[in-house]
PDB file of N, CA and C in Angstrom:
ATOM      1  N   UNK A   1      40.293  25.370  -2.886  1.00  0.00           N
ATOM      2  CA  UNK A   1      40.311  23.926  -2.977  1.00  0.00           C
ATOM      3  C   UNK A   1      41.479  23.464  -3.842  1.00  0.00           C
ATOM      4  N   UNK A   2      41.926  24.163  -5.233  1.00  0.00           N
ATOM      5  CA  UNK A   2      43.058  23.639  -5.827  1.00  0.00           C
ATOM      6  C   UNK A   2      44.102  24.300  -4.735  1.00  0.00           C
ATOM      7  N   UNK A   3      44.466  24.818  -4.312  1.00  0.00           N
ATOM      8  CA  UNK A   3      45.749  25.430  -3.634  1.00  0.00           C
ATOM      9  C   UNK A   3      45.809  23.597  -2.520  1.00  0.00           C
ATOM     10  N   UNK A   4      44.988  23.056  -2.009  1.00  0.00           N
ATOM     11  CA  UNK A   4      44.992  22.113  -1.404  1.00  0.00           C
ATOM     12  C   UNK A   4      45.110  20.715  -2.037  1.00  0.00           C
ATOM     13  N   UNK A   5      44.385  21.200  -3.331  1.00  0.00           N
ATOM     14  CA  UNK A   5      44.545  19.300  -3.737  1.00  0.00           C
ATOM     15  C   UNK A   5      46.141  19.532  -4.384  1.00  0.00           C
ATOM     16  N   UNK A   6      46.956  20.301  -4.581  1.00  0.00           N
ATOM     17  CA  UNK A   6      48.087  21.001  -5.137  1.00  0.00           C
ATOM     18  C   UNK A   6      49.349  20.265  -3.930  1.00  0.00           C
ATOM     19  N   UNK A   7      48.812  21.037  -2.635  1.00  0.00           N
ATOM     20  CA  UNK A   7      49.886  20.803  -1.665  1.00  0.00           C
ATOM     21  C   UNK A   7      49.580  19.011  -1.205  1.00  0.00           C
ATOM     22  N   UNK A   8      48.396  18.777  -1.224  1.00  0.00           N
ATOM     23  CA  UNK A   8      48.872  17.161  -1.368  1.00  0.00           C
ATOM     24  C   UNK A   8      49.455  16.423  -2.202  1.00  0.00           C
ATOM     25  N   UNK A   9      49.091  16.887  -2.820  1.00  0.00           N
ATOM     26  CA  UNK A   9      49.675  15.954  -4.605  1.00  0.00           C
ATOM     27  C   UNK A   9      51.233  16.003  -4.249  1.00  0.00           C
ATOM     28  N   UNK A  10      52.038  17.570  -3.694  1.00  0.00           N
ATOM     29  CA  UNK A  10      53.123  18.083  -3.923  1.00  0.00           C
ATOM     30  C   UNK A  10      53.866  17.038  -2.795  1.00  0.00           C
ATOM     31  N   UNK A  11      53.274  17.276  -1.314  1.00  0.00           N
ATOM     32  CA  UNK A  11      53.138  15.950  -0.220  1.00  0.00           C
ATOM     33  C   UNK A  11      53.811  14.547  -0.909  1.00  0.00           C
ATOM     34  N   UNK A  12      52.765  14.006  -1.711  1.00  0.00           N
ATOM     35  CA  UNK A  12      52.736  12.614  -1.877  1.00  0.00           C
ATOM     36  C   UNK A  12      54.064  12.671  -2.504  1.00  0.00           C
ATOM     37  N   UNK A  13      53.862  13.790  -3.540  1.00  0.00           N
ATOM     38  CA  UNK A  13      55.428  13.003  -5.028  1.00  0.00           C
ATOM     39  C   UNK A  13      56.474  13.140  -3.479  1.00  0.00           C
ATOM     40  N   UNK A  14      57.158  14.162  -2.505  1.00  0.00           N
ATOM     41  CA  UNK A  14      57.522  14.420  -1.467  1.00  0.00           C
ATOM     42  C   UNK A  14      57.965  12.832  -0.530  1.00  0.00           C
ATOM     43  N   UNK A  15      56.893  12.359  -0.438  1.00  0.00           N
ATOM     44  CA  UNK A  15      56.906  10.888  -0.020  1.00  0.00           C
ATOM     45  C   UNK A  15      57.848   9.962  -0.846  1.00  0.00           C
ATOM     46  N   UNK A  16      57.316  10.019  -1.696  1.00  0.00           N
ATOM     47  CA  UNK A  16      57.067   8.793  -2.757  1.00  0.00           C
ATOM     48  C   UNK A  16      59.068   9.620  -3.359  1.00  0.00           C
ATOM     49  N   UNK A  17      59.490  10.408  -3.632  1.00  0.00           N
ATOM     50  CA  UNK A  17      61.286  10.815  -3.767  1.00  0.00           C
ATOM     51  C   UNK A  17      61.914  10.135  -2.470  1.00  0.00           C
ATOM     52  N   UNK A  18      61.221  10.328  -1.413  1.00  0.00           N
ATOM     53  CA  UNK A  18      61.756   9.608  -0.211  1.00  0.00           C
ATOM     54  C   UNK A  18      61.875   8.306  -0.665  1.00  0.00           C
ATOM     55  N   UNK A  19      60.600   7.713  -0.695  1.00  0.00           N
ATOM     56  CA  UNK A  19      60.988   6.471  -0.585  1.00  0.00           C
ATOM     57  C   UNK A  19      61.849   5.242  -1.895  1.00  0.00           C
ATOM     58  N   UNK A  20      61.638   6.349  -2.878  1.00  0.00           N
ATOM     59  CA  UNK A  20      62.513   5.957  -3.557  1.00  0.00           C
ATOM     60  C   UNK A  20      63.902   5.697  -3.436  1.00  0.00           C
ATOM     61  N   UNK A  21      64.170   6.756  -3.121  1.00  0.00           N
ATOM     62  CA  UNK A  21      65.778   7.070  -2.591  1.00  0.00           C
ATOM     63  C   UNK A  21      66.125   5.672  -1.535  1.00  0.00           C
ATOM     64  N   UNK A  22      65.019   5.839  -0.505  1.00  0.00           N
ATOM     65  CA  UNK A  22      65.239   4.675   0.607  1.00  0.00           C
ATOM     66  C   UNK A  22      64.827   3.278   0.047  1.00  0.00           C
ATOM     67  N   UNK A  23      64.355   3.083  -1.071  1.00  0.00           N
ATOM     68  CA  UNK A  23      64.409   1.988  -1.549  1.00  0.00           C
ATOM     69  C   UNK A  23      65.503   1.776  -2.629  1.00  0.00           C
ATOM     70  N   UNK A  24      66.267   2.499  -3.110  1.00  0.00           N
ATOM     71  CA  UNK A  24      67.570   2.460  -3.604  1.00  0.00           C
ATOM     72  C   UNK A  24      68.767   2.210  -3.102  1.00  0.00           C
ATOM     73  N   UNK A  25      68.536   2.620  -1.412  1.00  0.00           N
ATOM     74  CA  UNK A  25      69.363   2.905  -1.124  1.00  0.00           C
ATOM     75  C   UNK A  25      69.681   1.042  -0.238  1.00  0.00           C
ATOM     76  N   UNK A  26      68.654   0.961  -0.098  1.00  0.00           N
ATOM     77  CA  UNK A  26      68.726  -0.563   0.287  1.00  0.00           C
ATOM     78  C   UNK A  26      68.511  -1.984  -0.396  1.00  0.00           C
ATOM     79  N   UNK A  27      68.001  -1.223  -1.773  1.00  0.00           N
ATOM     80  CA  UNK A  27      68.670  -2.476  -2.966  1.00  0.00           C
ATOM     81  C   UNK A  27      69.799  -2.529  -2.861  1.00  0.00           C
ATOM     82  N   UNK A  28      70.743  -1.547  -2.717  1.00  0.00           N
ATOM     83  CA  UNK A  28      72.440  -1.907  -3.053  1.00  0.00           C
ATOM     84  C   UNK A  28      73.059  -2.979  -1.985  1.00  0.00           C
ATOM     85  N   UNK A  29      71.998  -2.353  -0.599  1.00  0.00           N
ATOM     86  CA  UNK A  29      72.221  -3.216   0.529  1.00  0.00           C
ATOM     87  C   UNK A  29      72.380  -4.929   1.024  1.00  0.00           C
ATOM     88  N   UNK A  30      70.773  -4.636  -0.208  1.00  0.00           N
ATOM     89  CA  UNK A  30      70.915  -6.369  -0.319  1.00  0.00           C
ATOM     90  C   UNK A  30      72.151  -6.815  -1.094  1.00  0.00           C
ATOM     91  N   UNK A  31      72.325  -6.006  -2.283  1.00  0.00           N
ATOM     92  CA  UNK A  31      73.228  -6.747  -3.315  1.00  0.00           C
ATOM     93  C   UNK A  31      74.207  -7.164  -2.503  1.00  0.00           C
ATOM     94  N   UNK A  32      75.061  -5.803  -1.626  1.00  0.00           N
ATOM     95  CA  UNK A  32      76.081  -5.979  -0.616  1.00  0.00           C
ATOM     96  C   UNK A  32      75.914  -7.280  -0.298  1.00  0.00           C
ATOM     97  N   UNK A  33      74.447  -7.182   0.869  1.00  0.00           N
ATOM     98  CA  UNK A  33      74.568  -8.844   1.613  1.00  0.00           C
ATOM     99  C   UNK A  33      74.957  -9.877   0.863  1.00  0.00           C
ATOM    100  N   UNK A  34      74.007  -9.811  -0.048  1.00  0.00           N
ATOM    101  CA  UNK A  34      74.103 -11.289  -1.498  1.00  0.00           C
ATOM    102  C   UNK A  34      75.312 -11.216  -1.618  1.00  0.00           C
ATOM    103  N   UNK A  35      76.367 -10.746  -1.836  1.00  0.00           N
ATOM    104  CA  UNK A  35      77.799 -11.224  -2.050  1.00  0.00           C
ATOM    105  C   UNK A  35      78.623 -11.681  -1.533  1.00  0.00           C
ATOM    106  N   UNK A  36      78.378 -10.825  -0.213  1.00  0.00           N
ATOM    107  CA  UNK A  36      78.883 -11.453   1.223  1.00  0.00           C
ATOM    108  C   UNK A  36      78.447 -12.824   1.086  1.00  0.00           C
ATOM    109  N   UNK A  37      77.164 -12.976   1.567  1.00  0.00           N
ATOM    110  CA  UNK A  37      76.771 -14.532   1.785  1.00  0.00           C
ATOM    111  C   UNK A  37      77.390 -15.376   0.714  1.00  0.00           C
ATOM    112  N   UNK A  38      77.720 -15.042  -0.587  1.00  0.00           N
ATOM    113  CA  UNK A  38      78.429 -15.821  -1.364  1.00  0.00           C
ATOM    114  C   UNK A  38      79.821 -16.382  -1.139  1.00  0.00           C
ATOM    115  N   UNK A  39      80.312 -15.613  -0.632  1.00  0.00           N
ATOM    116  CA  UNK A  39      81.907 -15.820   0.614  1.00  0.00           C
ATOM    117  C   UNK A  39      81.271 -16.304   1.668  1.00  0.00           C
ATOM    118  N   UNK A  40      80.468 -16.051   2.575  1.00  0.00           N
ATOM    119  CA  UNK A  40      80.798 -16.457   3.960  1.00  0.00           C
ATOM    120  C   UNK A  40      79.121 -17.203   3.666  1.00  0.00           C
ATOM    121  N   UNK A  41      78.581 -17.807   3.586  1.00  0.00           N
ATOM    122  CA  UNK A  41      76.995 -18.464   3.638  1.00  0.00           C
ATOM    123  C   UNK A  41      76.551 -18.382   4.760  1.00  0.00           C
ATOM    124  N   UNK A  42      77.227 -18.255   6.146  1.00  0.00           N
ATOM    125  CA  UNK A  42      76.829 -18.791   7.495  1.00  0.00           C
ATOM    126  C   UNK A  42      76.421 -17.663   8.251  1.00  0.00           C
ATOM    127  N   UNK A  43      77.009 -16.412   7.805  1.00  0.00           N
ATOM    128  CA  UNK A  43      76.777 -15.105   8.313  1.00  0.00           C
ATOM    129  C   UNK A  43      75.704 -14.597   8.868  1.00  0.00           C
ATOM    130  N   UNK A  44      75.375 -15.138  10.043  1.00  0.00           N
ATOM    131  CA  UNK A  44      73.779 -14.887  10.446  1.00  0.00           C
ATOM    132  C   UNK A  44      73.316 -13.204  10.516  1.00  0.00           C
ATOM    133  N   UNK A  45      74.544 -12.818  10.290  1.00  0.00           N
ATOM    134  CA  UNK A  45      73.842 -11.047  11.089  1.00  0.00           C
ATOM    135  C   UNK A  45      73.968 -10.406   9.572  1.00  0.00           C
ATOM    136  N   UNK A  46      74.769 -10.979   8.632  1.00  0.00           N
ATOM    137  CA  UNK A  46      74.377 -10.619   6.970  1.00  0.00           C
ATOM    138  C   UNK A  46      72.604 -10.957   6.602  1.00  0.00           C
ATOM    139  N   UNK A  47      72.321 -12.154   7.158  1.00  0.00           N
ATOM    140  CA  UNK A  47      71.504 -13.111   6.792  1.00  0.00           C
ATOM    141  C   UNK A  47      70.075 -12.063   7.275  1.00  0.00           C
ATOM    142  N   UNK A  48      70.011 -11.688   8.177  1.00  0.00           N
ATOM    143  CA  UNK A  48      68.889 -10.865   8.887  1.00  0.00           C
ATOM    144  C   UNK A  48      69.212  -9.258   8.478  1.00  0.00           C
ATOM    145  N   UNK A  49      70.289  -8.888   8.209  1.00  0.00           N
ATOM    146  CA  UNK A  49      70.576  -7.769   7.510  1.00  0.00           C
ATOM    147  C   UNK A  49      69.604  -7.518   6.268  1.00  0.00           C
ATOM    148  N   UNK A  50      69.920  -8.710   5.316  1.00  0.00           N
ATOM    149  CA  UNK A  50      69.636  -8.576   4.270  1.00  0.00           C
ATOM    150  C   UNK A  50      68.256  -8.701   4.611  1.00  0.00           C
ATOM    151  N   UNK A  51      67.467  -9.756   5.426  1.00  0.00           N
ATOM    152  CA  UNK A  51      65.943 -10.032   5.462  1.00  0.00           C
ATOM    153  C   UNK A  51      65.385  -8.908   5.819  1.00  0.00           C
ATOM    154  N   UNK A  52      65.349  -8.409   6.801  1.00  0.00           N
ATOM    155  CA  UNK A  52      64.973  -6.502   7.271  1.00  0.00           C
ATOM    156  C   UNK A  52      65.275  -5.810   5.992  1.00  0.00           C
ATOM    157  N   UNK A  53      66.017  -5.352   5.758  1.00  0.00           N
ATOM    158  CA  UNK A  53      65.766  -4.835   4.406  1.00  0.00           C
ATOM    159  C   UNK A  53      65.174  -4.792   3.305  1.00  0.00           C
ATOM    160  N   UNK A  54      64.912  -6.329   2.956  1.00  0.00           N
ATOM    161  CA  UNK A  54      63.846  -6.384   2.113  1.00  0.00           C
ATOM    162  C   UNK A  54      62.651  -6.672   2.522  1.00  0.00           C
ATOM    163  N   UNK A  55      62.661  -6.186   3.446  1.00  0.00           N
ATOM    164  CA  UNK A  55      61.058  -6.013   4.590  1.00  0.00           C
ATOM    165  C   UNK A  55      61.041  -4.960   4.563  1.00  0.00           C
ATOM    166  N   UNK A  56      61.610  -3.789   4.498  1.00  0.00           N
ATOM    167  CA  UNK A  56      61.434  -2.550   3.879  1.00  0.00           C
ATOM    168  C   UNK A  56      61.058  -2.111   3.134  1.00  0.00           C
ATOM    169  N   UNK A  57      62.024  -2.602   2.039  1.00  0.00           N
ATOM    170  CA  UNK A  57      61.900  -2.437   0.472  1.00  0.00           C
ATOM    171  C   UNK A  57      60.303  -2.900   0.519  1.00  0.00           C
ATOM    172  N   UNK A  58      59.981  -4.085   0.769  1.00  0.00           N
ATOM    173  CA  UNK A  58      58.875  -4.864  -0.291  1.00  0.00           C
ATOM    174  C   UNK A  58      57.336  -3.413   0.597  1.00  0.00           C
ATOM    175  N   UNK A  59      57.810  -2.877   1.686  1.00  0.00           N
ATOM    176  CA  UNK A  59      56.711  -1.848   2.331  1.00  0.00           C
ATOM    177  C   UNK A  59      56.419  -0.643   1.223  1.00  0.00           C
ATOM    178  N   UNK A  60      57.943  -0.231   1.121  1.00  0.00           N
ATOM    179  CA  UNK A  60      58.390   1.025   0.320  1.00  0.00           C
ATOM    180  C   UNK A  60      57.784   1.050  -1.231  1.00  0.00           C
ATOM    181  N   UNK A  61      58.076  -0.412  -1.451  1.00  0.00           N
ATOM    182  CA  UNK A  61      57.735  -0.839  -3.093  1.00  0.00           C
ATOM    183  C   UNK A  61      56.050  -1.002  -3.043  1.00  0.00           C
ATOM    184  N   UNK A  62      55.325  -1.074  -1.900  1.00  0.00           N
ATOM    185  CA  UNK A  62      54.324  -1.006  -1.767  1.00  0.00           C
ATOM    186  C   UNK A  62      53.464   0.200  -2.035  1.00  0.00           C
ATOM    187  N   UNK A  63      53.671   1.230  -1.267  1.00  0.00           N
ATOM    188  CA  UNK A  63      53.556   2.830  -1.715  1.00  0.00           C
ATOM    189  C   UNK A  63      53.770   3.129  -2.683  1.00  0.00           C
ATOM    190  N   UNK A  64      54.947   2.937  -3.365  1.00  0.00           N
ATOM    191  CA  UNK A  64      55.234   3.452  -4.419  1.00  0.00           C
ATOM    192  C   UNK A  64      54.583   3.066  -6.136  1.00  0.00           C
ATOM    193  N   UNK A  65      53.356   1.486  -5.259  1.00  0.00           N
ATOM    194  CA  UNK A  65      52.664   0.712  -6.645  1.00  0.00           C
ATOM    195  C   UNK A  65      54.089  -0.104  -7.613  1.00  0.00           C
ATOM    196  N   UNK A  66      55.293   0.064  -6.729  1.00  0.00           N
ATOM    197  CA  UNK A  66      56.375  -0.738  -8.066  1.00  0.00           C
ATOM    198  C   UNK A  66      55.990  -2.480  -7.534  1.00  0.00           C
ATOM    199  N   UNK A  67      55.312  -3.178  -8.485  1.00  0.00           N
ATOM    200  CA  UNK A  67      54.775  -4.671  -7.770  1.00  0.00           C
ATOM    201  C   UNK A  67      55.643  -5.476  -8.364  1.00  0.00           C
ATOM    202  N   UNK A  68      56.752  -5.304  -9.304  1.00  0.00           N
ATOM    203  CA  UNK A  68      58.225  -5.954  -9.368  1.00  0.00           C
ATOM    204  C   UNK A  68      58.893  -6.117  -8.597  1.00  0.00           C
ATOM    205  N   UNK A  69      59.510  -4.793  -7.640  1.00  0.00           N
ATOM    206  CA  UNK A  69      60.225  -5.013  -6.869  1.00  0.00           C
ATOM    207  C   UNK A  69      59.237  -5.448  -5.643  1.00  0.00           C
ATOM    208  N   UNK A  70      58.094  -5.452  -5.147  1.00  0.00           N
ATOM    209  CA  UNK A  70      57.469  -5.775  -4.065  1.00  0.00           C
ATOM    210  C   UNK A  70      57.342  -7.540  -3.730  1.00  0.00           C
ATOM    211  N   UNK A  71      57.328  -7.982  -5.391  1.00  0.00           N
ATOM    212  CA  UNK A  71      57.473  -9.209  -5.744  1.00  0.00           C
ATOM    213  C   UNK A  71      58.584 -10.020  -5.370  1.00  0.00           C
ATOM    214  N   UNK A  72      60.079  -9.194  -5.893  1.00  0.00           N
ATOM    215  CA  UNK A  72      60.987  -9.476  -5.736  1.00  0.00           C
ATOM    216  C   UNK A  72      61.338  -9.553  -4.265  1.00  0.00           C
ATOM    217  N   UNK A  73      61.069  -8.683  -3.525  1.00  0.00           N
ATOM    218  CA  UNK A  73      61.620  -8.443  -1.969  1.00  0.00           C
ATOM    219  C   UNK A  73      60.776  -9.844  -1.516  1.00  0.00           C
ATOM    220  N   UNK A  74      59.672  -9.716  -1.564  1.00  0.00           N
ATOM    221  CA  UNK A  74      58.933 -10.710  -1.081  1.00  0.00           C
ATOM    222  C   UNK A  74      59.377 -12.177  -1.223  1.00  0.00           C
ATOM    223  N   UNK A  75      60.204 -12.347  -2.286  1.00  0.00           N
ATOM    224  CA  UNK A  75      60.163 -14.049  -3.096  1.00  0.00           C
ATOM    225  C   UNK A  75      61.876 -14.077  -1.680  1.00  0.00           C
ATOM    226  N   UNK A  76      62.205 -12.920  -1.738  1.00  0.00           N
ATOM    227  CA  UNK A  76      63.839 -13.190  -1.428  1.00  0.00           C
ATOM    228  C   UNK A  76      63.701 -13.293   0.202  1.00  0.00           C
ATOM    229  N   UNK A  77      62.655 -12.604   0.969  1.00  0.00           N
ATOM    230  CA  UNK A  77      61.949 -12.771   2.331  1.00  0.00           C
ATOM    231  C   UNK A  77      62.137 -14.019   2.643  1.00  0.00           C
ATOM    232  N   UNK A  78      60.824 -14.574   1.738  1.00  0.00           N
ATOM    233  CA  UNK A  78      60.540 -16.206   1.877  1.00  0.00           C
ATOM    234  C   UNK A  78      61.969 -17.156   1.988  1.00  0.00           C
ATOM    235  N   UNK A  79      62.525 -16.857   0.739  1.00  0.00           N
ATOM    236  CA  UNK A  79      63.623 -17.480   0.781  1.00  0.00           C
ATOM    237  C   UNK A  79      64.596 -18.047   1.513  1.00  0.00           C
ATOM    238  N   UNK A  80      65.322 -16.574   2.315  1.00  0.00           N
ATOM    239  CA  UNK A  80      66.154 -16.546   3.274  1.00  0.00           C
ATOM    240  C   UNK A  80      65.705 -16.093   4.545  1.00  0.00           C
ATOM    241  N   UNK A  81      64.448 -16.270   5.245  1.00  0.00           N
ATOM    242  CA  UNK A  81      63.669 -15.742   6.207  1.00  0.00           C
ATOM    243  C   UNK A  81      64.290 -17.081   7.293  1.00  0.00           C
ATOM    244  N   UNK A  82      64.810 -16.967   8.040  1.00  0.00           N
ATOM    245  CA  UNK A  82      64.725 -18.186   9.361  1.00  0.00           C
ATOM    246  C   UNK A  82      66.496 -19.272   8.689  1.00  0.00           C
ATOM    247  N   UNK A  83      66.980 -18.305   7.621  1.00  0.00           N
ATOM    248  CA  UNK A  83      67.913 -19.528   6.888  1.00  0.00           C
ATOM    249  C   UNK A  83      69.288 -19.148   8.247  1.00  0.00           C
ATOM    250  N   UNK A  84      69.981 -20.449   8.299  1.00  0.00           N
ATOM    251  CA  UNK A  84      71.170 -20.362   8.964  1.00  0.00           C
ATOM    252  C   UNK A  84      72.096 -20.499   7.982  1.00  0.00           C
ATOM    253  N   UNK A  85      72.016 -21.543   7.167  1.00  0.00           N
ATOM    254  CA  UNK A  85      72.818 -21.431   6.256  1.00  0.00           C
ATOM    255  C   UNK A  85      72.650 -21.614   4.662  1.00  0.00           C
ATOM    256  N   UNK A  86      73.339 -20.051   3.820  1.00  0.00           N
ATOM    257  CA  UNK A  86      72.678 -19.915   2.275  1.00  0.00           C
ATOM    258  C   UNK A  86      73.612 -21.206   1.616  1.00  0.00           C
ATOM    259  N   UNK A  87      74.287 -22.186   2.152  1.00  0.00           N
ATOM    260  CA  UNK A  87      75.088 -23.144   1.470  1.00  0.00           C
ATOM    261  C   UNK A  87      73.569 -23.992   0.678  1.00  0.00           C
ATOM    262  N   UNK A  88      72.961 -24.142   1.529  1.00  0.00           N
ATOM    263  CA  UNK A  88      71.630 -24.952   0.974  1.00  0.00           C
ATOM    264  C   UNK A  88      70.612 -24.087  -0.072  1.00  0.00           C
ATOM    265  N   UNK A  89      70.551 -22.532   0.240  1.00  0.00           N
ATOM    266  CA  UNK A  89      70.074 -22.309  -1.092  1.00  0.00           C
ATOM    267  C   UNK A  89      71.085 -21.609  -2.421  1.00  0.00           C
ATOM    268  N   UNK A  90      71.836 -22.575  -2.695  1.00  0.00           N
ATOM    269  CA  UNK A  90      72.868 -21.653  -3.666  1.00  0.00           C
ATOM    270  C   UNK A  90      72.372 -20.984  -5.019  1.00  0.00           C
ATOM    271  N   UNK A  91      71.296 -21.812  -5.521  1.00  0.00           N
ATOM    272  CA  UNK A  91      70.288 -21.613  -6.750  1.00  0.00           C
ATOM    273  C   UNK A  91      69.394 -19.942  -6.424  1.00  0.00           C
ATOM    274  N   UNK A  92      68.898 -20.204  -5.215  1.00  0.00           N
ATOM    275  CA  UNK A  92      68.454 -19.134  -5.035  1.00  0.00           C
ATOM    276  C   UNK A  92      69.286 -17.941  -5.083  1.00  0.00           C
ATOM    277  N   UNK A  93      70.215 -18.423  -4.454  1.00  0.00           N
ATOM    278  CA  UNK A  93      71.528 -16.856  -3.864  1.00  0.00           C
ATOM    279  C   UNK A  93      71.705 -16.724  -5.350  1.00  0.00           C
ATOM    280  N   UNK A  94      72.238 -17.187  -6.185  1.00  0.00           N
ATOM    281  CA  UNK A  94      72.554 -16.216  -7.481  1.00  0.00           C
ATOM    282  C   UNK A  94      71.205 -15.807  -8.343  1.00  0.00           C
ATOM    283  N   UNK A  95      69.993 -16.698  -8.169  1.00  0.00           N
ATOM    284  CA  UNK A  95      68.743 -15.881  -8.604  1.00  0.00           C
ATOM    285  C   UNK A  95      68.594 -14.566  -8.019  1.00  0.00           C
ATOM    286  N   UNK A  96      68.512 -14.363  -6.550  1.00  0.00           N
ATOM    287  CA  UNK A  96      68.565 -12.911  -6.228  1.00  0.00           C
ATOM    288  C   UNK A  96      69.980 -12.164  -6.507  1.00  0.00           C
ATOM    289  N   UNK A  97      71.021 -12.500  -6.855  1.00  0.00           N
ATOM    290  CA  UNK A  97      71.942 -11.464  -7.322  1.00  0.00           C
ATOM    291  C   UNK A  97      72.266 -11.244  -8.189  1.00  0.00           C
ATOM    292  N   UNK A  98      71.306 -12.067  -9.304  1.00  0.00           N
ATOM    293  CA  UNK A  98      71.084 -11.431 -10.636  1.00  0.00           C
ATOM    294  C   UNK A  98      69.938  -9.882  -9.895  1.00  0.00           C
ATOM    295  N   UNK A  99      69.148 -10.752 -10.030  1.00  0.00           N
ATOM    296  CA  UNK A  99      67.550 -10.048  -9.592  1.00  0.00           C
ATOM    297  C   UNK A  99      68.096  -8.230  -8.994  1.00  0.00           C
ATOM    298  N   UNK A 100      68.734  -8.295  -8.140  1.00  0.00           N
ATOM    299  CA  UNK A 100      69.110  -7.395  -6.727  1.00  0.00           C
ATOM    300  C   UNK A 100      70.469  -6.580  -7.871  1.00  0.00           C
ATOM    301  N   UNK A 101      71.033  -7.305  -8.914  1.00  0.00           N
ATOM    302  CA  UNK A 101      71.849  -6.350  -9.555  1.00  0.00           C
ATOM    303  C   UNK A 101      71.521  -5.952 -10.420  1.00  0.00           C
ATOM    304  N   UNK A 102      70.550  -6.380 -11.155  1.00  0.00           N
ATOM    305  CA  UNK A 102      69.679  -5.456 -12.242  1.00  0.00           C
ATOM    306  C   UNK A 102      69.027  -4.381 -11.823  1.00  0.00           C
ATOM    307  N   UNK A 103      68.210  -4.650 -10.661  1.00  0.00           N
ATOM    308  CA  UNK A 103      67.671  -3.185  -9.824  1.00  0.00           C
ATOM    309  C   UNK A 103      68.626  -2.421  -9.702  1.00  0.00           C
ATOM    310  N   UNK A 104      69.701  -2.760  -9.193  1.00  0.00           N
ATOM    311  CA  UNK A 104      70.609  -1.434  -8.473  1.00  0.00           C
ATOM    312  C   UNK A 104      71.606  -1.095  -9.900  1.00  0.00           C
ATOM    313  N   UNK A 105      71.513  -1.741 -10.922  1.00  0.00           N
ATOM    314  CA  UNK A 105      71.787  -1.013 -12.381  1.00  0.00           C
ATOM    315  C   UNK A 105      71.065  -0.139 -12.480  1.00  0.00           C
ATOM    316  N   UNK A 106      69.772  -0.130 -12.447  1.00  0.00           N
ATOM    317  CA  UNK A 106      68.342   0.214 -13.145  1.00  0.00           C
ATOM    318  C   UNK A 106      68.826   1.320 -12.322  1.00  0.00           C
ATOM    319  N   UNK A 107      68.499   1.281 -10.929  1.00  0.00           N
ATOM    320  CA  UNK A 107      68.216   2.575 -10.013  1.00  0.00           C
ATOM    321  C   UNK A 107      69.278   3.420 -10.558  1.00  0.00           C
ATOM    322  N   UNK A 108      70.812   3.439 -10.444  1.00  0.00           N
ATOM    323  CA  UNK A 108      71.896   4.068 -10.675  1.00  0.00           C
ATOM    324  C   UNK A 108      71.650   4.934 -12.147  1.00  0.00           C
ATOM    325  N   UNK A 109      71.256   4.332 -13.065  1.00  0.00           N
ATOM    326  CA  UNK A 109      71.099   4.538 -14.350  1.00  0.00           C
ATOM    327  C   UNK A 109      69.625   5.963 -14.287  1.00  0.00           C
ATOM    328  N   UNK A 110      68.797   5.778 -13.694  1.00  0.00           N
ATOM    329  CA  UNK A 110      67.558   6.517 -13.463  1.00  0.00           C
ATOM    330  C   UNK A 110      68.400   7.218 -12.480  1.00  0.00           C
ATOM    331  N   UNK A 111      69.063   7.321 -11.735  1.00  0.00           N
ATOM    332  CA  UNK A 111      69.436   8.520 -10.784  1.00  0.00           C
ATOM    333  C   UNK A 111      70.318   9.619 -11.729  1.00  0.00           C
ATOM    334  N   UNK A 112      71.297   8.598 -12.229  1.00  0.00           N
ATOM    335  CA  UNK A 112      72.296   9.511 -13.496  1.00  0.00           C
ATOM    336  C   UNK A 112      71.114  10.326 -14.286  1.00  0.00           C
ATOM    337  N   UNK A 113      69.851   9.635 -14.965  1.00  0.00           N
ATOM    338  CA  UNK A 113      69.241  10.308 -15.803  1.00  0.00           C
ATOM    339  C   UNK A 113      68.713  11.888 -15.001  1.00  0.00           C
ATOM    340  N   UNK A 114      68.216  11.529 -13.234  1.00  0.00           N
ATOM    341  CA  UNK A 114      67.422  12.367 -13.248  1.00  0.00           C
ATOM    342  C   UNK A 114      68.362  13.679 -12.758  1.00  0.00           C
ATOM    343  N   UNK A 115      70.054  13.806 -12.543  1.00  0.00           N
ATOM    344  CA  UNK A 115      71.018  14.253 -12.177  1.00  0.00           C
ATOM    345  C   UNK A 115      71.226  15.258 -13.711  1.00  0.00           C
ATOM    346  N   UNK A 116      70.567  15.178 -14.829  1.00  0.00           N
ATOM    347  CA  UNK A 116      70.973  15.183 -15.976  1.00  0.00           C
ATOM    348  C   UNK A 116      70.324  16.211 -16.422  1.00  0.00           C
TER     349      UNK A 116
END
């Protein structure tokens, strides 16, 4: 019975490195978008780029119990979900690229640590 509750446990952390990684890997993504849209606002295929992604993230951040970032993906969903153009939310666009560049500090900084 421990040889089994062992290889799940081993499973889950297994998962849960995945989805970390894949939720790192698409914080930077958003940040990307968020900057773009700061140059171009109208960019519809940035605009749904970025929304899918943090339809990911906020799944990924789900599994993983992180309810910051699940929070965060979620608020930035709402936000820019159906938007044509980020000229109208400009308040928002630099709230998430604060938000979206502190994560992808954070993550970078915890990857260096765990490289270490």
């Amino acid at each position: 019975m421990g040889k089994v509750r062992y290889y799940g446990m081993a499973l889950i952390e297994t998962h849960k490195n995945l989805f970390l990684e894949e939720c790192s890997r698409l914080t930077r993504l958003v940040l990307d978008c968020l900057q773009k849209l700061e140059k171009n606002p109208t960019d519809l295929d940035t605009i749904d780029r970025m929304v899918n992604a943090a339809d990911v993230i906020r799944g990924g951040a789900k599994f993983l119990e992180d309810v910051d970032l699940e929070l965060n993906s979620k608020m930035l969903i709402e936000l820019f979900k159906g938007a044509q153009d980020v000229k109208d939310r400009e308040k928002e666009l630099k709230m998430m690229l604060g938000i979206f560049g502190r994560l992808v500090a954070k993550t970078h900084s915890e990857q260096i640590l765990l490289e270490l």
